[in-house]
N, C-alpha and C. Protein backbone atom coordinates (compact mmCIF):
# COMPACT_ATOMS: atom_id res chain seq x y z
N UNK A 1 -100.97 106.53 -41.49
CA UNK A 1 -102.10 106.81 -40.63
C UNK A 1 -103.38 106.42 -41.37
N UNK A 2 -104.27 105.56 -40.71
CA UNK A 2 -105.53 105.64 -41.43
C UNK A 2 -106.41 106.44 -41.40
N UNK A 3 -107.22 106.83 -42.52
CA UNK A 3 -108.10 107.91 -42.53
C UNK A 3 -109.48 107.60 -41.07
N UNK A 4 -109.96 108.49 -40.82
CA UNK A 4 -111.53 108.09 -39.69
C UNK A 4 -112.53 107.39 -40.40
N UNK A 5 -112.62 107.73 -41.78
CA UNK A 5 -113.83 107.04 -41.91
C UNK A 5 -113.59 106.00 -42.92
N UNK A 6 -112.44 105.57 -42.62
CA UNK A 6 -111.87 104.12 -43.08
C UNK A 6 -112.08 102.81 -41.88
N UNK A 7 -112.38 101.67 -42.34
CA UNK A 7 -112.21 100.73 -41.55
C UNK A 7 -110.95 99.66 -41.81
N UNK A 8 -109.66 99.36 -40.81
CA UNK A 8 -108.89 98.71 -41.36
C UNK A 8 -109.62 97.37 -42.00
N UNK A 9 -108.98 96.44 -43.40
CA UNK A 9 -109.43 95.94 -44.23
C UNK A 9 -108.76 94.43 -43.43
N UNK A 10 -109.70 93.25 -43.08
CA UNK A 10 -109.35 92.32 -42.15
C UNK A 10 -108.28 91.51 -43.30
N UNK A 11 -107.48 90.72 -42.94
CA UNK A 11 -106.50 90.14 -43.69
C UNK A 11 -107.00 88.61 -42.95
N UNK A 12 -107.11 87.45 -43.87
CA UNK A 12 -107.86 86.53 -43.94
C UNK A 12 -106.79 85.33 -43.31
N UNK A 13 -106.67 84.70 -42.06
CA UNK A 13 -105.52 83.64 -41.99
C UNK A 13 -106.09 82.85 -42.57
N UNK A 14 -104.91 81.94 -43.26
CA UNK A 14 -104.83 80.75 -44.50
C UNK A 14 -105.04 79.47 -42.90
N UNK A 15 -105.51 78.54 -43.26
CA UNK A 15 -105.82 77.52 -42.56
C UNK A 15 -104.26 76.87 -42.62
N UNK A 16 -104.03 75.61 -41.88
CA UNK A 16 -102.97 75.04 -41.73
C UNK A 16 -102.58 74.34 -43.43
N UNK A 17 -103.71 73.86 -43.75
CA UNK A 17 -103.27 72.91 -45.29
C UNK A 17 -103.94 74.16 -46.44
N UNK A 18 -104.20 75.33 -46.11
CA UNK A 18 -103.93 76.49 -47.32
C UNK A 18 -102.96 75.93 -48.25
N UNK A 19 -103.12 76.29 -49.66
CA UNK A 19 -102.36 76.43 -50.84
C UNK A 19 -101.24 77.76 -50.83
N UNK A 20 -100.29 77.25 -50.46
CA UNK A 20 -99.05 78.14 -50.90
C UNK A 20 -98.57 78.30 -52.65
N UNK A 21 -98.78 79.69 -52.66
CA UNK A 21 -98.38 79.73 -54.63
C UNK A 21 -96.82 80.46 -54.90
N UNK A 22 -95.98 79.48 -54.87
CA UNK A 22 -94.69 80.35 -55.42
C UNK A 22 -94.78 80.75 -56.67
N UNK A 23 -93.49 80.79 -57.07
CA UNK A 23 -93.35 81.43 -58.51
C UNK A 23 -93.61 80.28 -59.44
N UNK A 24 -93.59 78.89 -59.60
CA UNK A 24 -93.32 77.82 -60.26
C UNK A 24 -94.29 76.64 -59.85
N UNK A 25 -94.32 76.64 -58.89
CA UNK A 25 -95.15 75.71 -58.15
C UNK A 25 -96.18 76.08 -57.31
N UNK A 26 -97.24 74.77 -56.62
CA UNK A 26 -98.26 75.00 -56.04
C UNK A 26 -97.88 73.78 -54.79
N UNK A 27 -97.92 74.34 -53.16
CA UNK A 27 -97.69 73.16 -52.39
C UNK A 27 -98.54 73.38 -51.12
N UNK A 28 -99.12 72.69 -50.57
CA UNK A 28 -99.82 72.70 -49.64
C UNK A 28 -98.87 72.92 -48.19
N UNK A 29 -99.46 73.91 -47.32
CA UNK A 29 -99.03 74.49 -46.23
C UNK A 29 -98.29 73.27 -45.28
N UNK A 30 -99.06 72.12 -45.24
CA UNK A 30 -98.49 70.73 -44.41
C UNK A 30 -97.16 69.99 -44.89
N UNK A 31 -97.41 69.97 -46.59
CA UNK A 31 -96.34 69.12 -47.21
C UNK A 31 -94.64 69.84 -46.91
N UNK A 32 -93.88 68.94 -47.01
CA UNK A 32 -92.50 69.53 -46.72
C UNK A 32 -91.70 70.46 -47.38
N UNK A 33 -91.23 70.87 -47.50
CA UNK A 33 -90.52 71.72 -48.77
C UNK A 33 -89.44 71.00 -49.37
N UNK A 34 -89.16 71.15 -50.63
CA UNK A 34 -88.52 70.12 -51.30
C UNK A 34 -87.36 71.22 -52.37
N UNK A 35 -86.13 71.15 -52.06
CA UNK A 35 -85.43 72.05 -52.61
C UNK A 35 -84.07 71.67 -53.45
N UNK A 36 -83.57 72.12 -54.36
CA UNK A 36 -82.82 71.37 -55.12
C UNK A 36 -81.30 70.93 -54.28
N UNK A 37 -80.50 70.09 -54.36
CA UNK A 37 -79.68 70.18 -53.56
C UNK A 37 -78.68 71.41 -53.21
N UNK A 38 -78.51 72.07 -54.63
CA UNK A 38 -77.88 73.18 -54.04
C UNK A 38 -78.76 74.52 -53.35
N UNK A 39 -79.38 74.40 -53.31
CA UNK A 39 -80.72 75.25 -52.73
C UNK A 39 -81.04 74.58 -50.97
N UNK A 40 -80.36 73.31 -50.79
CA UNK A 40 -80.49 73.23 -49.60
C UNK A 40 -79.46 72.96 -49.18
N UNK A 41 -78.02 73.48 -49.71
CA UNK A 41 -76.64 73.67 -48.69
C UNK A 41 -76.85 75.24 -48.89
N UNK A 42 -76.83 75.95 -49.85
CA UNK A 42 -76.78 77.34 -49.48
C UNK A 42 -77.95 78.01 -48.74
N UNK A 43 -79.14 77.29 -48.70
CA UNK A 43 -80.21 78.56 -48.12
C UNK A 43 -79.86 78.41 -46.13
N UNK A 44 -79.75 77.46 -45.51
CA UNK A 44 -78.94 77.37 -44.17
C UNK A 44 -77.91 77.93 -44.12
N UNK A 45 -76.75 77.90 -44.59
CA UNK A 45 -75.28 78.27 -44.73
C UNK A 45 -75.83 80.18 -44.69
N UNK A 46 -76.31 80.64 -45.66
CA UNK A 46 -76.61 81.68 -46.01
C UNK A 46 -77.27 82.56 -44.85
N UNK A 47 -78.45 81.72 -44.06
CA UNK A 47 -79.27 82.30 -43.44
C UNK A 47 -78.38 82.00 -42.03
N UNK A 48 -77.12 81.59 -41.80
CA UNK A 48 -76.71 80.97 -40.45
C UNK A 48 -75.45 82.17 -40.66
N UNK A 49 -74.83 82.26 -42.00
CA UNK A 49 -73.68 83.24 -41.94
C UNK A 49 -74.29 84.87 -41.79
N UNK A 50 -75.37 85.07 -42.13
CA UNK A 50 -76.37 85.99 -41.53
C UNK A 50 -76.58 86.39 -40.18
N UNK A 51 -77.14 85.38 -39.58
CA UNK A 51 -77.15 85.28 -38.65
C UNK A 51 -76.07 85.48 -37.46
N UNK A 52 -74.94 84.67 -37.79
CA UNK A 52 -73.61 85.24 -36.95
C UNK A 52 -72.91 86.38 -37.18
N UNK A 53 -73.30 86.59 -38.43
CA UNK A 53 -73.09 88.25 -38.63
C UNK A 53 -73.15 89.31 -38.02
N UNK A 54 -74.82 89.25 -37.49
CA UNK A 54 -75.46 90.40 -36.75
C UNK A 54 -75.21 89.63 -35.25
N UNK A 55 -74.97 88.47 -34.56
CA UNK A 55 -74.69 88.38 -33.13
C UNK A 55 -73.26 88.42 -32.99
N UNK A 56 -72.43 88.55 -34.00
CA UNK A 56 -70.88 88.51 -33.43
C UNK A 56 -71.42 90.63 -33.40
N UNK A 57 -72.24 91.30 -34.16
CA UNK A 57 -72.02 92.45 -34.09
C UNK A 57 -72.44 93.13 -32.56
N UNK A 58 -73.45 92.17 -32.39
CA UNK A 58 -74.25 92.77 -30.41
C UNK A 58 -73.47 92.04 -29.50
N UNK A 59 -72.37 91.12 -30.01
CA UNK A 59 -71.57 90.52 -29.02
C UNK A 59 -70.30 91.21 -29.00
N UNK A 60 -70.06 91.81 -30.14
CA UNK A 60 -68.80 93.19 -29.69
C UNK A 60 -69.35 94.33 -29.01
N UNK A 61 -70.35 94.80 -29.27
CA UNK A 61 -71.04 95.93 -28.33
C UNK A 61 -71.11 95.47 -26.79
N UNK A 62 -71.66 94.12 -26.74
CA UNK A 62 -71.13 94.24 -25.24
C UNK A 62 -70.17 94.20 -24.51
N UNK A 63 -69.50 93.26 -25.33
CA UNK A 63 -68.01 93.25 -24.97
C UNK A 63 -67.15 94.53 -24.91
N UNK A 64 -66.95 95.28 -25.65
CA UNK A 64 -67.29 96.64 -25.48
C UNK A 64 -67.06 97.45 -24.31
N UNK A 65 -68.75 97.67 -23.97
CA UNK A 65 -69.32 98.08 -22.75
C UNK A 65 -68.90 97.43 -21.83
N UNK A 66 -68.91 96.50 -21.90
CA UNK A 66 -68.21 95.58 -20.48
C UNK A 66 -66.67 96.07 -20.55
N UNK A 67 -65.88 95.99 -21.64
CA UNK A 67 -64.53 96.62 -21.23
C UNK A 67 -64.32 97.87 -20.53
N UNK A 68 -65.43 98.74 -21.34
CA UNK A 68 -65.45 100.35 -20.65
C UNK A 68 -65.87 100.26 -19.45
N UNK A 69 -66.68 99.37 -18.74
CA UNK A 69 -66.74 99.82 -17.60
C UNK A 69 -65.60 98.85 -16.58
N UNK A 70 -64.81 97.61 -17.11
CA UNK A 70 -64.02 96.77 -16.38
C UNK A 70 -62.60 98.23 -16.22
N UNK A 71 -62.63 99.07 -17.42
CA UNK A 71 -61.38 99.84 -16.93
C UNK A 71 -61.42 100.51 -15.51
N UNK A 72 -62.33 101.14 -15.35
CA UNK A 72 -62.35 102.08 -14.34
C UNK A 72 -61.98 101.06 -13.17
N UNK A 73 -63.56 100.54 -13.03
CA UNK A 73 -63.69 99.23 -11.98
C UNK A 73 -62.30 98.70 -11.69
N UNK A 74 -61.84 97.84 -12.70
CA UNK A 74 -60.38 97.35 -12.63
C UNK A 74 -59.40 98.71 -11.54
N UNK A 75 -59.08 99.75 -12.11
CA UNK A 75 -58.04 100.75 -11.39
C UNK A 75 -58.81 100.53 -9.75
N UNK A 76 -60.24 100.88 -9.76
CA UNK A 76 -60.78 100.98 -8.38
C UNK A 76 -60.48 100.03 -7.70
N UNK A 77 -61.09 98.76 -7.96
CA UNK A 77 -60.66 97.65 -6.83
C UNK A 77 -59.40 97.11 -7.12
N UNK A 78 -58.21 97.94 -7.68
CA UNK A 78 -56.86 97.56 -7.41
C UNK A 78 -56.54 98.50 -6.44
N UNK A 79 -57.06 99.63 -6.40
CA UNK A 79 -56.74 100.59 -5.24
C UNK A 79 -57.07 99.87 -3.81
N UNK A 80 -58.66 100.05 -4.04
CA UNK A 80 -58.78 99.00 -2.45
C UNK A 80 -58.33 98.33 -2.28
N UNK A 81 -58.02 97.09 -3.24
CA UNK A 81 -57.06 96.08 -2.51
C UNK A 81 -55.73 96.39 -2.00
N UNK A 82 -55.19 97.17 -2.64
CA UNK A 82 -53.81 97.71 -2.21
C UNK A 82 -54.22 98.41 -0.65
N UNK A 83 -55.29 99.35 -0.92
CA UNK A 83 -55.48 100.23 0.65
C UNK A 83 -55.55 99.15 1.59
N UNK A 84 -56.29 97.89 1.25
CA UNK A 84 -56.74 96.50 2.57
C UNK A 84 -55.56 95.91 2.96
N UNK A 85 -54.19 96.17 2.38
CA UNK A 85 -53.41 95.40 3.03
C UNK A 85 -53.22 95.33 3.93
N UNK A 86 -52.89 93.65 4.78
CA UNK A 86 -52.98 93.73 5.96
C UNK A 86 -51.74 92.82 5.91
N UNK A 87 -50.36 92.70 6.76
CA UNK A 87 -49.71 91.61 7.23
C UNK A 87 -49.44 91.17 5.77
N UNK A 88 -48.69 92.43 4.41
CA UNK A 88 -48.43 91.52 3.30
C UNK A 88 -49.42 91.50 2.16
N UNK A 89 -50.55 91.18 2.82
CA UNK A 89 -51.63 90.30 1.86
C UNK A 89 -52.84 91.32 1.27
N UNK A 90 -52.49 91.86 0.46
CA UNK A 90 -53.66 92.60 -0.31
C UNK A 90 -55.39 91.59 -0.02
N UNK A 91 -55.94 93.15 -0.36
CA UNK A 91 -57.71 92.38 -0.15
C UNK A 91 -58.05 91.95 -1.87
N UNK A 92 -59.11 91.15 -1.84
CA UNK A 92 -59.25 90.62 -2.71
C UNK A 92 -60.23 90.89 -3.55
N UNK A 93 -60.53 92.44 -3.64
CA UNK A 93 -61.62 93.11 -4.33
C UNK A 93 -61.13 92.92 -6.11
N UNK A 94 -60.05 93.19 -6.27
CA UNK A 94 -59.21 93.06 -7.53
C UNK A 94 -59.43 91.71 -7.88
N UNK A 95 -59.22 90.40 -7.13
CA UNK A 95 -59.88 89.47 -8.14
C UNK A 95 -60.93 88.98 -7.87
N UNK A 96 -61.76 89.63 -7.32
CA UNK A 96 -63.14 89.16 -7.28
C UNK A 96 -63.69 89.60 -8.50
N UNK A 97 -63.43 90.70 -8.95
CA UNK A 97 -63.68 91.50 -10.47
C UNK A 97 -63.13 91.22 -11.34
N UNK A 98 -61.78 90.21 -11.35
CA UNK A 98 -61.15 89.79 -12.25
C UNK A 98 -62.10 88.79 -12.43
N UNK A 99 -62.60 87.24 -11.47
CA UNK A 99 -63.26 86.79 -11.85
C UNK A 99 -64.97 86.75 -12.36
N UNK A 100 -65.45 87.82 -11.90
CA UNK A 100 -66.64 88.28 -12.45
C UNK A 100 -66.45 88.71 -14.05
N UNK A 101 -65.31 89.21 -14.35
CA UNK A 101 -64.94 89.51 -16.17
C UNK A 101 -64.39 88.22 -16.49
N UNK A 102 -64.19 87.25 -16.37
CA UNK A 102 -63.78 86.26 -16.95
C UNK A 102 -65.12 85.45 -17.18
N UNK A 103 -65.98 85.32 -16.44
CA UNK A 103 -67.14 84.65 -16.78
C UNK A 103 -67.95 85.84 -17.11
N UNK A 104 -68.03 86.59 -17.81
CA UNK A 104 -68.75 87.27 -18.71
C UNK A 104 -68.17 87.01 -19.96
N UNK A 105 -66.79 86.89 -19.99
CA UNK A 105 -66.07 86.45 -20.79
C UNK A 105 -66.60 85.09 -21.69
N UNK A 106 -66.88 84.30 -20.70
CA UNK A 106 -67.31 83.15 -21.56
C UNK A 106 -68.78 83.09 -21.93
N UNK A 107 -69.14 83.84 -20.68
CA UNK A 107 -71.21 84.34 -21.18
C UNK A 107 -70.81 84.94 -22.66
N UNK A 108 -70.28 85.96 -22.90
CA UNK A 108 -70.85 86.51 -24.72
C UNK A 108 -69.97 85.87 -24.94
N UNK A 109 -68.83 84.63 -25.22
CA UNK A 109 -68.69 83.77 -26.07
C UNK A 109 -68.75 84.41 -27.24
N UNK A 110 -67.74 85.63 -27.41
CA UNK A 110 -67.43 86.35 -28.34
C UNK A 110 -67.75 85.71 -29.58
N UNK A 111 -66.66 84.85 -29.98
CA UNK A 111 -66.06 84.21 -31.51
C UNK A 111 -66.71 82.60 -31.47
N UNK A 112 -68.10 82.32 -30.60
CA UNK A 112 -68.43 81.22 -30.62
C UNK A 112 -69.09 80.75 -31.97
N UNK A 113 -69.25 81.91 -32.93
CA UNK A 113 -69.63 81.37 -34.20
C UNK A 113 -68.69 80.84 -34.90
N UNK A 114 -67.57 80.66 -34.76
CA UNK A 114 -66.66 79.81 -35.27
C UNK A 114 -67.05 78.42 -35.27
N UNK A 115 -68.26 77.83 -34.17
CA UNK A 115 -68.56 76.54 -34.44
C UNK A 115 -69.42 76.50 -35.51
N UNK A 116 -70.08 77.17 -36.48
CA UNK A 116 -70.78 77.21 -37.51
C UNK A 116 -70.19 77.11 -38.57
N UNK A 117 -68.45 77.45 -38.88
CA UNK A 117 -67.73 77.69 -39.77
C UNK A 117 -67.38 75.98 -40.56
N UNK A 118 -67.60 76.41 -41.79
CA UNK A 118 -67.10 75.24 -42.71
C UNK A 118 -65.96 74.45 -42.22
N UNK A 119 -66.45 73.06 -42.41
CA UNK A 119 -64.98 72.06 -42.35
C UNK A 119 -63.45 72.79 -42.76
N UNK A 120 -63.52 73.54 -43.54
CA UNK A 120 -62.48 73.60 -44.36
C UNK A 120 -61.62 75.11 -43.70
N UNK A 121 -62.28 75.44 -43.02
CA UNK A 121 -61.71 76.91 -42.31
C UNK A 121 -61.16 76.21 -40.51
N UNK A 122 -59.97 75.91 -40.65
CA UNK A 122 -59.30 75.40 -39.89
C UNK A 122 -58.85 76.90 -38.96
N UNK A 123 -58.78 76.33 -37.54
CA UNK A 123 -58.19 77.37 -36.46
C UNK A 123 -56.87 77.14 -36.49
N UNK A 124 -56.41 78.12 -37.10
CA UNK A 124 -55.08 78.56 -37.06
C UNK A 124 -54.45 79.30 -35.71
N UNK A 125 -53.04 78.85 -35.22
CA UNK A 125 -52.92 79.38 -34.26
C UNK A 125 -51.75 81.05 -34.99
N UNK A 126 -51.81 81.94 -35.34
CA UNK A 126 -51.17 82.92 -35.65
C UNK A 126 -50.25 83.31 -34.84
N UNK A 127 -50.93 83.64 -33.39
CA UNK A 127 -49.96 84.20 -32.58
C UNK A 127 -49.18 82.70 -31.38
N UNK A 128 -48.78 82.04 -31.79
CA UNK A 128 -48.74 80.41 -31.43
C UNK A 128 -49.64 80.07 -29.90
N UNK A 129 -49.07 79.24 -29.34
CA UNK A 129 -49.86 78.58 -28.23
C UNK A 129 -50.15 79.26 -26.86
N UNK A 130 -49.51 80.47 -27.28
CA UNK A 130 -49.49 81.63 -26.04
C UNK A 130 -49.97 82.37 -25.77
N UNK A 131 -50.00 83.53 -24.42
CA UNK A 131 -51.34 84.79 -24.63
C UNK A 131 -50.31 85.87 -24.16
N UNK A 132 -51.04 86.82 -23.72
CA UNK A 132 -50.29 87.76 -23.45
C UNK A 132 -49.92 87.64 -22.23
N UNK A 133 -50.41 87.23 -21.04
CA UNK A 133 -50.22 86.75 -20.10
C UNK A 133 -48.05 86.02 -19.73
N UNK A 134 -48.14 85.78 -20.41
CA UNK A 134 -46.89 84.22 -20.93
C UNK A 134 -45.75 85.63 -21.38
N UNK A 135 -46.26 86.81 -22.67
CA UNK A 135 -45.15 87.62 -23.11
C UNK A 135 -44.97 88.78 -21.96
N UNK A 136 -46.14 88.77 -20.92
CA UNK A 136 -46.13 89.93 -20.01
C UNK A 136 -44.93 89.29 -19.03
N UNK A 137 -45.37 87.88 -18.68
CA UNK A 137 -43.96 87.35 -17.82
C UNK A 137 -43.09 87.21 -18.14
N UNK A 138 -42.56 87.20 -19.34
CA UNK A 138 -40.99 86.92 -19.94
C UNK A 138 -40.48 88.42 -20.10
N UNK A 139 -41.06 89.39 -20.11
CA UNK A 139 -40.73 90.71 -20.53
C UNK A 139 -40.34 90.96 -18.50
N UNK A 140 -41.50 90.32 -17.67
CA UNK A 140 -41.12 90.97 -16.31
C UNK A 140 -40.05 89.86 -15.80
N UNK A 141 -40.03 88.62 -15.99
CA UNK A 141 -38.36 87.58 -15.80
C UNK A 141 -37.06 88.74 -16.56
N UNK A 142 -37.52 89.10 -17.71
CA UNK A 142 -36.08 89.94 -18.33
C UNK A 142 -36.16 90.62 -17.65
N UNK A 143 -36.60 91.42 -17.11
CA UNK A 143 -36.70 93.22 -16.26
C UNK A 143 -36.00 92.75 -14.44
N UNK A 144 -36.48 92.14 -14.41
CA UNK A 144 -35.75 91.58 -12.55
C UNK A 144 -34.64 90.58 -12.81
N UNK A 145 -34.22 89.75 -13.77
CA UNK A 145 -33.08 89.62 -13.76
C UNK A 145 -32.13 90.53 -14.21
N UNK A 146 -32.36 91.10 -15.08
CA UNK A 146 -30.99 92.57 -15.54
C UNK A 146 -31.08 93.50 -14.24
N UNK A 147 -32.11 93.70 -13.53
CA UNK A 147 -31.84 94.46 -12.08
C UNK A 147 -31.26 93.76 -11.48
N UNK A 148 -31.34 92.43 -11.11
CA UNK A 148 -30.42 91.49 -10.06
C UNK A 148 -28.92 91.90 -10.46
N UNK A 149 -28.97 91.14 -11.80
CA UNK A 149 -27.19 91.50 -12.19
C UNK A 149 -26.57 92.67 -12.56
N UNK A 150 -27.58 93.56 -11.99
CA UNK A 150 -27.61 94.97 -12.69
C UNK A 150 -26.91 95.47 -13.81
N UNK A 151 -27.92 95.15 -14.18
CA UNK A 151 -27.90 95.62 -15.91
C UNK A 151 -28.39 96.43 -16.16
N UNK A 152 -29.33 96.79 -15.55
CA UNK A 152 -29.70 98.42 -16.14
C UNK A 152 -29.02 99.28 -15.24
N UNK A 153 -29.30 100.52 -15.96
CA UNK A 153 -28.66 102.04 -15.46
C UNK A 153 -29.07 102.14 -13.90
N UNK A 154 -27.73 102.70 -13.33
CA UNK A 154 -27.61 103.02 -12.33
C UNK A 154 -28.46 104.04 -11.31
N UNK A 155 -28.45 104.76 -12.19
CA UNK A 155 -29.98 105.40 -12.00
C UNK A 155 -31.35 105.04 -11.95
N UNK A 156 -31.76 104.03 -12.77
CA UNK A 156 -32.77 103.46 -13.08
C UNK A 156 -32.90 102.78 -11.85
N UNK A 157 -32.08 101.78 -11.47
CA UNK A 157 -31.51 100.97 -10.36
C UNK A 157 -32.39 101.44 -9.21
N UNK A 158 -31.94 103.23 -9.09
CA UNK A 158 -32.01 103.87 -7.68
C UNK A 158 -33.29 104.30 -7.83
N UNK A 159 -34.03 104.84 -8.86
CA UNK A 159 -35.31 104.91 -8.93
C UNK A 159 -36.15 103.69 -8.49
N UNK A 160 -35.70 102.65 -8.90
CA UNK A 160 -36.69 101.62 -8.95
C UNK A 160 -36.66 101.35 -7.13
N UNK A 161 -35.60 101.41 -6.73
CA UNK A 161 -35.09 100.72 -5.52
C UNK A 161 -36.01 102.44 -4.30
N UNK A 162 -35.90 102.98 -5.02
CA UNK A 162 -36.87 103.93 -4.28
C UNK A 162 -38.33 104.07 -4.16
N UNK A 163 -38.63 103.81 -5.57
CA UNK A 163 -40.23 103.24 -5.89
C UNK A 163 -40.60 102.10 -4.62
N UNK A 164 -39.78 101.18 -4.67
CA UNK A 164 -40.46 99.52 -4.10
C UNK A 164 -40.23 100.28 -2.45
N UNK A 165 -38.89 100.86 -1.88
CA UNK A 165 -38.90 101.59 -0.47
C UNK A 165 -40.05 102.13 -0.18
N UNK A 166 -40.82 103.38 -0.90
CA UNK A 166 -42.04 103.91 -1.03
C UNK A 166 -43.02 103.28 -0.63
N UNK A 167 -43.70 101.93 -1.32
CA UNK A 167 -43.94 101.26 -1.48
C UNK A 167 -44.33 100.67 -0.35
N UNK A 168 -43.40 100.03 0.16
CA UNK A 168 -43.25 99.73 1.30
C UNK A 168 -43.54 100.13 2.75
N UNK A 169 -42.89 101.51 2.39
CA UNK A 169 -43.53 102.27 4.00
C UNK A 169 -44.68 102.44 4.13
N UNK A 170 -45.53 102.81 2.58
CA UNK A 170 -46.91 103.27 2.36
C UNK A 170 -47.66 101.99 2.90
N UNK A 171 -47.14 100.92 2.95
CA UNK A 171 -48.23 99.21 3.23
C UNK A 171 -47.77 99.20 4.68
N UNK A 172 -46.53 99.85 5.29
CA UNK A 172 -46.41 99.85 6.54
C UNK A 172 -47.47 100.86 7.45
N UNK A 173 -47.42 102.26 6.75
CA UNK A 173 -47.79 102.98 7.61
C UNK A 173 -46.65 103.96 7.88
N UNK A 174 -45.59 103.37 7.50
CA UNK A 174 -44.29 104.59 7.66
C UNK A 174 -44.19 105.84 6.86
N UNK A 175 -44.40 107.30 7.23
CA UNK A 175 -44.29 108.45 6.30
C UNK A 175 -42.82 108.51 6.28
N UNK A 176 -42.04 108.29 6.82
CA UNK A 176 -40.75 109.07 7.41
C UNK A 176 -39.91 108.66 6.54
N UNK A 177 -39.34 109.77 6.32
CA UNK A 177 -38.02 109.89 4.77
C UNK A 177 -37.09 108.65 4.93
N UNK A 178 -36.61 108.02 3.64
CA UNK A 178 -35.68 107.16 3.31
C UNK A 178 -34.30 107.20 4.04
N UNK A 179 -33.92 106.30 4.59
CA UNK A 179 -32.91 106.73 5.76
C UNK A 179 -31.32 106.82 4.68
């Protein structure tokens, strides 16, 4: 806080060709800066791995927030769409929100600082050429073929085969018990 019967003390702007005084040298405000070579791969590199530092950190926060609120959202307009069925065909509130999160998806461009990354830090594929998408369908191809040839428990069988009946009447409109 400044005192009252202080006047703040004016701070003087340096003109465009002002004398800049580092530690070693003397260079005029216009002239270029001139830095040793290793002084000019690390001071970019340095100030850029900085930099993606703190935006990969506000680009997980939104991402984030955007997940917390895609959960709810997501359950909701899978409900409506399920309630809109008409003749079969679910309403299409569920991927209208699917595609509204996919292009947010590419808006925060999460891991786009990877284009900043050294020659030498190659994209490795870890989990190979696939997503989850690809292991969610091979897990649901195994699950409906062992029901076809029934392979699973007999029970399981009759549950499931009661679930999809359910199911069914509920998209019909039918309350009336399983015959």
């Amino acid at each position: 806080m400044i005192p009252r019967n202080t006047k703040p003390k004016a701070v003087p702007v340096p003109a465009t060709n002002a004398i800049i005084q580092g530690s070693d040298t003397r260079m005029r405000r216009d002239e270029p800066m001139n830095f040793s070579p290793q002084e000019e791969q690390s001071v970019p590199v340095l100030w850029t791995l900085i930099r993606d530092i703190g935006v990969l950190q506000v680009k997980l926060i939104i991402d984030g927030v955007r997940d917390l609120v895609l959960v709810p959202a997501s359950l909701v307009a899978g409900i409506v769409s399920l309630a809109k069925t008409k003749d079969g065909e679910p309403g299409t509130e569920f991927y209208k929100l699917v595609s509204i999160g996919k292009q947010s998806e590419q808006w925060i461009n999460l891991f786009g600082a990877i284009d900043n990354a050294p020659p030498e830090v190659v994209e490795t594929m870890p989990f190979g050429n696939g997503d989850i998408d690809e292991l969610v369908l091979r897990a649901e191809t195994f699950v409906v073929d062992e029901y076809k040839r029934g392979g699973v428990t007999a029970q399981a069988k009759a549950r499931i085969d009661q679930a999809l009946a359910a199911m069914q009447r509920g998209s019909r409109g039918d309350d009336s018990a399983p015959e």
